[in-house]
Protein backbone atom coordinates (compact mmCIF):
# COMPACT_ATOMS: atom_id res chain seq x y z
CA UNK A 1 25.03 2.49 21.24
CA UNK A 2 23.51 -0.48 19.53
CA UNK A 3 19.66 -0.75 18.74
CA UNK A 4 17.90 -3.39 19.98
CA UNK A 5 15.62 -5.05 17.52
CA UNK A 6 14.67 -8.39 16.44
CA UNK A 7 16.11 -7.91 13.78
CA UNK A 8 18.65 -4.84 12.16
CA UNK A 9 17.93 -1.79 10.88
CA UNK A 10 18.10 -1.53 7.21
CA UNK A 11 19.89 1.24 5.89
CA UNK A 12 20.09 2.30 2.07
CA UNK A 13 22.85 4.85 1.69
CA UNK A 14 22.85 6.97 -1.49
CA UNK A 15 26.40 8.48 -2.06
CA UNK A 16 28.57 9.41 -5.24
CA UNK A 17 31.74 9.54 -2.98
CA UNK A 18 33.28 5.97 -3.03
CA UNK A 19 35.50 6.49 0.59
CA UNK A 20 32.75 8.30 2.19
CA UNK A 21 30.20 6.06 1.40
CA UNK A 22 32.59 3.28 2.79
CA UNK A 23 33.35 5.51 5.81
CA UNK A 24 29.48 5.95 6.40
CA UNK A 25 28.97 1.96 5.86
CA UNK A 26 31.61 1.18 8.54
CA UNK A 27 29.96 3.95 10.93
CA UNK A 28 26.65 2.41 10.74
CA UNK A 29 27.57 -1.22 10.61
CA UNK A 30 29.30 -0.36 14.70
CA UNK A 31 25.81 1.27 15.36
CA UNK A 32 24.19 -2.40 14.47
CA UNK A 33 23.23 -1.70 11.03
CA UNK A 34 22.44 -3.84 7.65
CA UNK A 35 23.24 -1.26 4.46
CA UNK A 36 23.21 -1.23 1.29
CA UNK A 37 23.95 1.02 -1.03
CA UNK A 38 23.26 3.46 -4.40
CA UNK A 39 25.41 5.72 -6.50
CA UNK A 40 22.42 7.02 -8.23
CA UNK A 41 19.72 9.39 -7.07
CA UNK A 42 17.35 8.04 -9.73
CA UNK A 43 18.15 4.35 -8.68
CA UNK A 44 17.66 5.14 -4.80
CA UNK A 45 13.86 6.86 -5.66
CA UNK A 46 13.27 3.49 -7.25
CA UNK A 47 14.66 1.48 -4.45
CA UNK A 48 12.75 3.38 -1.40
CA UNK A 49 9.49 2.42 -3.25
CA UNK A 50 10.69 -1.34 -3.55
CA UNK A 51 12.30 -1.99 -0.79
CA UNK A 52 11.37 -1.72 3.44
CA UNK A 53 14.20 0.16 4.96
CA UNK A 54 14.35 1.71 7.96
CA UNK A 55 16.53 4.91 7.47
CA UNK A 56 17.75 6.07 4.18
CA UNK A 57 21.07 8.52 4.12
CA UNK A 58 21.19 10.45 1.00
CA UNK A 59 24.71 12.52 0.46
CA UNK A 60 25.17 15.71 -1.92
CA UNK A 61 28.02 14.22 -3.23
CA UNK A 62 25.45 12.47 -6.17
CA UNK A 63 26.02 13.25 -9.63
CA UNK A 64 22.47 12.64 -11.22
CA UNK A 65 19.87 14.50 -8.89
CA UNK A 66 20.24 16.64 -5.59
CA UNK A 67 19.92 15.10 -2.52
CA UNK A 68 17.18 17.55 -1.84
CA UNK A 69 16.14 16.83 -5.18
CA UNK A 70 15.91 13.15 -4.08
CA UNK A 71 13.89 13.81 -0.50
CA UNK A 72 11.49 15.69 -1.90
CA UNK A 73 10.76 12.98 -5.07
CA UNK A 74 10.38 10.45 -2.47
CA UNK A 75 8.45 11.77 0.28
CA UNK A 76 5.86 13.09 -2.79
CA UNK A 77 5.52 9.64 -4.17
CA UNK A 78 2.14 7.89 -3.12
CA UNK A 79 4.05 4.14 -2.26
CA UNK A 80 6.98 5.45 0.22
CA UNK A 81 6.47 4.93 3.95
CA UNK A 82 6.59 8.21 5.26
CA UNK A 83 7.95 7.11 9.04
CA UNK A 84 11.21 6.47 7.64
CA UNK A 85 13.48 8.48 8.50
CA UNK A 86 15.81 10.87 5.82
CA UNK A 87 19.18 12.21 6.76
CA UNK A 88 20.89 14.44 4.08
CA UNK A 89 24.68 14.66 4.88
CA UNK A 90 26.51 17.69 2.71
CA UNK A 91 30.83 17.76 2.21
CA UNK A 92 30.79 21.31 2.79
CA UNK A 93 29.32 23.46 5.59
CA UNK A 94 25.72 24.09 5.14
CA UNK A 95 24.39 27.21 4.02
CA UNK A 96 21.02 28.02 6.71
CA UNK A 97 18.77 28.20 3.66
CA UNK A 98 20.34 24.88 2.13
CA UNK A 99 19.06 23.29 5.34
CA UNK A 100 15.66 24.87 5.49
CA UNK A 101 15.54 23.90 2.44
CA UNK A 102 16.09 20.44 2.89
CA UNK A 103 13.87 20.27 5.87
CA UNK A 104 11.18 21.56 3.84
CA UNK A 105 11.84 18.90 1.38
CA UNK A 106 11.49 16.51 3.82
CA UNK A 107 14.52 15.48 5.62
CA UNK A 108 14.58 14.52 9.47
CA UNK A 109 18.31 15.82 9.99
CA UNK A 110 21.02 17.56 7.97
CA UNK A 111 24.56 17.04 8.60
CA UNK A 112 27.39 18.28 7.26
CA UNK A 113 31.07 17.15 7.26
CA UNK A 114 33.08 16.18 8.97
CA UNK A 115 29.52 14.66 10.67
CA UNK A 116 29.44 14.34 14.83
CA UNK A 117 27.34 11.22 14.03
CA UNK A 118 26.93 9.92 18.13
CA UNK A 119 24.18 12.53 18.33
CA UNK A 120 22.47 11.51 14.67
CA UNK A 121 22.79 8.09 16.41
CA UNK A 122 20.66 9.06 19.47
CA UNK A 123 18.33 10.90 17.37
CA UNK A 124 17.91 7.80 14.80
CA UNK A 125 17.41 5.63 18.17
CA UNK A 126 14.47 7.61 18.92
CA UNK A 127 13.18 8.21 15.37
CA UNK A 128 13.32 4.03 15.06
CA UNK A 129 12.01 3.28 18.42
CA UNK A 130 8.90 5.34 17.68
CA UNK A 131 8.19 4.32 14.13
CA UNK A 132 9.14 1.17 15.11
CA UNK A 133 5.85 1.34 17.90
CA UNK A 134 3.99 2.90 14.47
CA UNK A 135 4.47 -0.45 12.91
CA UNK A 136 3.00 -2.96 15.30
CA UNK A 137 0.07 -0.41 15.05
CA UNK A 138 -0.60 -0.83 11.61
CA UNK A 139 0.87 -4.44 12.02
CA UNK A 140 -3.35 -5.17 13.74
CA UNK A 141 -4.73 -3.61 10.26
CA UNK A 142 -2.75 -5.78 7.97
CA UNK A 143 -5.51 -8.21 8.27
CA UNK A 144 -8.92 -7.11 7.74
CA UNK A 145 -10.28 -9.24 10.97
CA UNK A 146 -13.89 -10.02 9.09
CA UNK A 147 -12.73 -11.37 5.96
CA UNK A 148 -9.72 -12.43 6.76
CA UNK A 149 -8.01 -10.92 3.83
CA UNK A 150 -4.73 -8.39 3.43
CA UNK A 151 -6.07 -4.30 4.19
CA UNK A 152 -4.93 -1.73 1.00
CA UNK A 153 -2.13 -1.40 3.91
CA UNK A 154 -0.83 -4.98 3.64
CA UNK A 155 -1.43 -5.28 0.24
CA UNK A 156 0.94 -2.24 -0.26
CA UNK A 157 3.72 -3.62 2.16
CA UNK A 158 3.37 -6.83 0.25
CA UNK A 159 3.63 -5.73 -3.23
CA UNK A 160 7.31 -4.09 -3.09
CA UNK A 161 8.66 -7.77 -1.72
CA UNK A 162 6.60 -9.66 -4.42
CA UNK A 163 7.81 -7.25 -7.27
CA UNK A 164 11.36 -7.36 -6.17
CA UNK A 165 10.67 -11.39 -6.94
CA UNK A 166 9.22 -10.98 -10.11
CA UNK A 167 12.01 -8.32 -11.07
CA UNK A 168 14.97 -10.77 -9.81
CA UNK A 169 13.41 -13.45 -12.12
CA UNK A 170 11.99 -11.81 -15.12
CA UNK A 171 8.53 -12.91 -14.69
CA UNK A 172 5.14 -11.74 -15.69
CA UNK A 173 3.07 -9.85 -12.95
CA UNK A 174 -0.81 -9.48 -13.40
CA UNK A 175 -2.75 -7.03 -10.59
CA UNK A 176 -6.92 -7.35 -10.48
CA UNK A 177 -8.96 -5.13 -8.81
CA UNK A 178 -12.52 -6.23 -8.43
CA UNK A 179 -16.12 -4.88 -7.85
CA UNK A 180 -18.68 -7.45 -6.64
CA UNK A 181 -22.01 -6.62 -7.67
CA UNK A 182 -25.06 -8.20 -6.97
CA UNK A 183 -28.35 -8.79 -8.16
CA UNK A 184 -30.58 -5.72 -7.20
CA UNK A 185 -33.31 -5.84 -9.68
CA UNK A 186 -35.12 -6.47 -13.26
CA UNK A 187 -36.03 -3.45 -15.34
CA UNK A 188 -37.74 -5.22 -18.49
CA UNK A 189 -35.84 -7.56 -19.86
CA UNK A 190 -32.46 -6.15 -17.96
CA UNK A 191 -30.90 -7.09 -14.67
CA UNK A 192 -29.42 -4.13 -12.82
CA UNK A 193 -26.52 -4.99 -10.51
CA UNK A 194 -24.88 -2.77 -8.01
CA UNK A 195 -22.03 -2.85 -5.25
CA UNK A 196 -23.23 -3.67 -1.76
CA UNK A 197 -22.04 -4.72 1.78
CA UNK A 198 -24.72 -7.72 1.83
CA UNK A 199 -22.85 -10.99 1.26
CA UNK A 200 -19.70 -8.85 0.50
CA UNK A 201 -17.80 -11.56 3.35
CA UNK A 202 -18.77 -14.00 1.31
CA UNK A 203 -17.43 -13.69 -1.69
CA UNK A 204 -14.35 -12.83 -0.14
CA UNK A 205 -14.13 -15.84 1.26
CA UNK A 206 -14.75 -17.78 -2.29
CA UNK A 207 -11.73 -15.40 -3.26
CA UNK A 208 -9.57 -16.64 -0.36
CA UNK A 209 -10.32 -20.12 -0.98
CA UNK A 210 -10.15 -19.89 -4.92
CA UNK A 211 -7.05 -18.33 -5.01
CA UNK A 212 -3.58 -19.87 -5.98
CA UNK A 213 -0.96 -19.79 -2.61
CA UNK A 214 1.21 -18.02 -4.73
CA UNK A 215 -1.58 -14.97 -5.07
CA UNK A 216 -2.26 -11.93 -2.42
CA UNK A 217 -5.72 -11.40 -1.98
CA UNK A 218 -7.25 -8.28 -0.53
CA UNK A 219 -9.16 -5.21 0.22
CA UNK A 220 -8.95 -1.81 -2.22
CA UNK A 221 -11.34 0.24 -1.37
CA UNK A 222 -14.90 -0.28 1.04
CA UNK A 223 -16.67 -2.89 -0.82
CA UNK A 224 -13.49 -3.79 -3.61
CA UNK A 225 -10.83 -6.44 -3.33
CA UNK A 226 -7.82 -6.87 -5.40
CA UNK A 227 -5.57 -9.94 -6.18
CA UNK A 228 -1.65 -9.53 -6.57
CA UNK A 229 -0.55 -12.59 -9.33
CA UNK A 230 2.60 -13.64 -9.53
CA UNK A 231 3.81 -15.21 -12.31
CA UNK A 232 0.66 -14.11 -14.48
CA UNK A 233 -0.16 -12.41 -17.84
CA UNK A 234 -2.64 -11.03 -19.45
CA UNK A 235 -4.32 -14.43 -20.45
CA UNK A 236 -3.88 -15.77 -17.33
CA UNK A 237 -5.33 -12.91 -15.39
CA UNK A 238 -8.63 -13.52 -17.42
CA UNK A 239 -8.36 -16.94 -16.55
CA UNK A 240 -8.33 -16.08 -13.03
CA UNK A 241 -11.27 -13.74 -13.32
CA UNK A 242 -13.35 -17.13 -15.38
CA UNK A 243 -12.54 -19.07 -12.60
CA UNK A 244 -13.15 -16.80 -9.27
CA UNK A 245 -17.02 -16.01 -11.33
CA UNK A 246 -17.38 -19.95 -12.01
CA UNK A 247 -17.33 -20.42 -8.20
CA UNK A 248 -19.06 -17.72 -7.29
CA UNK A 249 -22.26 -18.89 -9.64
CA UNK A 250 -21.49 -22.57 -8.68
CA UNK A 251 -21.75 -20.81 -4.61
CA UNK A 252 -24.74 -19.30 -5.38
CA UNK A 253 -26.54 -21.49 -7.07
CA UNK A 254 -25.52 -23.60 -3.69
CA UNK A 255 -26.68 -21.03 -1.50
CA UNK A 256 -23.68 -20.47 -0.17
CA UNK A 257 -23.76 -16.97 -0.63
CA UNK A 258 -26.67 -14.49 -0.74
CA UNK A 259 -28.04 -14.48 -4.31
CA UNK A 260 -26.14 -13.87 -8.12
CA UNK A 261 -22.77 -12.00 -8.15
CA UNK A 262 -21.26 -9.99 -10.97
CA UNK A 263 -17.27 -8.92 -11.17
CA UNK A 264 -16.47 -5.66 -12.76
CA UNK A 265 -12.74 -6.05 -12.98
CA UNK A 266 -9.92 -3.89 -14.15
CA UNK A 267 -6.42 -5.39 -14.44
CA UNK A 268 -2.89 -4.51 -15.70
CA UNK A 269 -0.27 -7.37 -16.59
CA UNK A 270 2.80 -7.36 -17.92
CA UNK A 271 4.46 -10.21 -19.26
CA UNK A 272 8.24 -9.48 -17.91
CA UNK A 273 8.23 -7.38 -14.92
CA UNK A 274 11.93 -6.32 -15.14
CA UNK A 275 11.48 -5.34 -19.05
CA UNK A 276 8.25 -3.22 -18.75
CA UNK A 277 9.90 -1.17 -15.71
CA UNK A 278 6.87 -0.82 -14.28
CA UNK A 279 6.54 -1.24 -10.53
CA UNK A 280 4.17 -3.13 -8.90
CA UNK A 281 2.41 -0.53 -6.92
CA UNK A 282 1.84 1.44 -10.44
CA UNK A 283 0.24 -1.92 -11.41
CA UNK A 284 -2.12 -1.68 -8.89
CA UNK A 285 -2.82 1.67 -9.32
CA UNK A 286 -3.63 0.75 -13.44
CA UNK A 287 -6.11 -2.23 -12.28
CA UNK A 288 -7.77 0.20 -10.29
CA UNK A 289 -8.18 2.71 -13.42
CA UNK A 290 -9.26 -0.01 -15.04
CA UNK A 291 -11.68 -0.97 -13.03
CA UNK A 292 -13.27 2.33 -13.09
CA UNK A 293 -14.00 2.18 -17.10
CA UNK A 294 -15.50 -1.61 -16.58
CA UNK A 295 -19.31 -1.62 -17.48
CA UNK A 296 -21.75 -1.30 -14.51
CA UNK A 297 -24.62 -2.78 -16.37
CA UNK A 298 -24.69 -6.40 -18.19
CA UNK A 299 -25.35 -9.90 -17.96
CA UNK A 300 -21.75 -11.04 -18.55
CA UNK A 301 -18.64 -10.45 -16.53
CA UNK A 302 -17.04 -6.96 -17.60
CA UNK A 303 -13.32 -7.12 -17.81
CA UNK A 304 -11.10 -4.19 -18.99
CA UNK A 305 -7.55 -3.92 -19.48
CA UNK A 306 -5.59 -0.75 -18.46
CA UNK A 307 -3.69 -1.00 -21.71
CA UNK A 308 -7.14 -0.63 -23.80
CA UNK A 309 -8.29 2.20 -22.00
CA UNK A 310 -8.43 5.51 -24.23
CA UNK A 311 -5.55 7.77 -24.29
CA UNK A 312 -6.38 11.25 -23.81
């Protein structure tokens, strides 16, 4: 029984076991399959946050972390797609509580061998089919249809294929989250500023058009957006944030968007992606930190890097 897709399934099979990871590769590659494979636990938590596949097969046969270990690391982590599908297989029979066990940890099926697979097959069918209908769902909130930019959901799916990139090559990798405030009042000689919906289209649009091709722009949070850079440092992340405010006072001062706007921005770059070993989602998640200690008062831009925030 062969799935039918536009394209393969994607399968990432985690096994310690040189022949039966071969015999599982030849099993799945009749079924219609693409896999690839691990020998490591700690490598395959690394690759299900990096990489889109559609089933992952983890066997107890690993040497650095339990299966079950593994399962449970993964479906815990904050940047895994949790309608993927986990099958544990075991050498040896299956103790009941070894398989509750493993269900609790997050497994779809357990197997044990020698495995019957034709009836994993039928079940995968239908575990693909629906999560398969799951992602032409989210496919219509990639986009966010009234700016036009990437949802946090399509900036996520985007930054595992971007950081796989940057990895391959060695390059830098800068991540910006921003907060557009804009001119609410004067209190004596002080301008107060504050995050707000009005004009909040426009200045993503000065984002969209400002950007480099090479950059994902998009939403993180109501009124937030955030900016993936390739190929970017430190220095040329606050480059990027002195150029996005120079067109948003040269737009305003046009009238092309609805009075003065302030960025509060928090970013994380790292000048070899590969050598920090830092994944792009965690850069994300330090821009956003970031972000959170920027200044909400001020006349001037306020830009804060995650690595000068206070260690506690």
């Amino acid at each position: 029984m062969e799935l039918s897709r536009e394209r393969p399934p994607l399968a990432l099979i985690a096994c310690g076991d040189d022949w039966m990871s071969r015999a599982l590769e030849s099993v799945f590659q009749q079924h219609g399959y693409v896999v690839a494979h691990t020998r490591s636990g700690v490598q395959t938590m690394e690759l299900a946050r990096l990489a889109n596949h559609d089933l992952l097969v983890l066997d107890e046969s690993l040497a650095d972390v339990k299966a079950i270990d593994v399962c449970r690391a993964i479906r815990e982590g904050d940047h895994f797609d949790h309608s993927v599908p986990i099958v544990i297989t075991s050498p040896t029979p299956a103790d009941p509580r070894v398989r509750m066990a493993a269900f609790g940890a997050g497994a779809w099926e357990y197997c044990s061998h020698p495995v019957d697979l034709e009836p994993v097959f039928v079940k995968l069918e239908t575990f693909l089919r629906a999560r398969n209908e799951l992602v032409v769902a989210r496919a219509e909130d990639f986009v966010n249809s009234t700016t036009g930019l990437y949802t946090s959901f399509g900036l996520r799916q985007l930054a595992g294929k971007l950081g796989s990139r940057a990895l391959r090559k060695h390059e830098s990798f800068a991540c910006l989250a921003f907060a557009p405030q804009v001119h609410d009042r004067e209190v004596g000689s002080s301008m107060l500023w504050k995050e707000s919906p009005v004009g909040f289209a426009d200045v993503a649009h000065v984002f969209r058009e400002q950007s480099r091709q090479s950059d994902v722009v998009g939403h993180a949070g109501e009124f937030r957006l955030a900016i993936l850079a390739p190929d970017t440092d430190a220095a040329g992340a606050r480059l990027l944030v002195a150029r996005l405010q120079r067109e948003l006072d040269r737009a305003s001062k046009n009238k092309t968007i609805a009075g003065q706007v302030r960025l509060r921005v928090g970013y994380s770059a790292v000048s070899d992606l590969a050598a920090s070993k830092i994944n792009v989602a965690e850069l994300v998640h330090r821009a956003e930190s970031a972000l959170d200690h920027a200044p909400i008062q001020g006349d001037a831009s306020a830009i804060v890097s995650f690595d000068d925030l206070p260690i506690y």
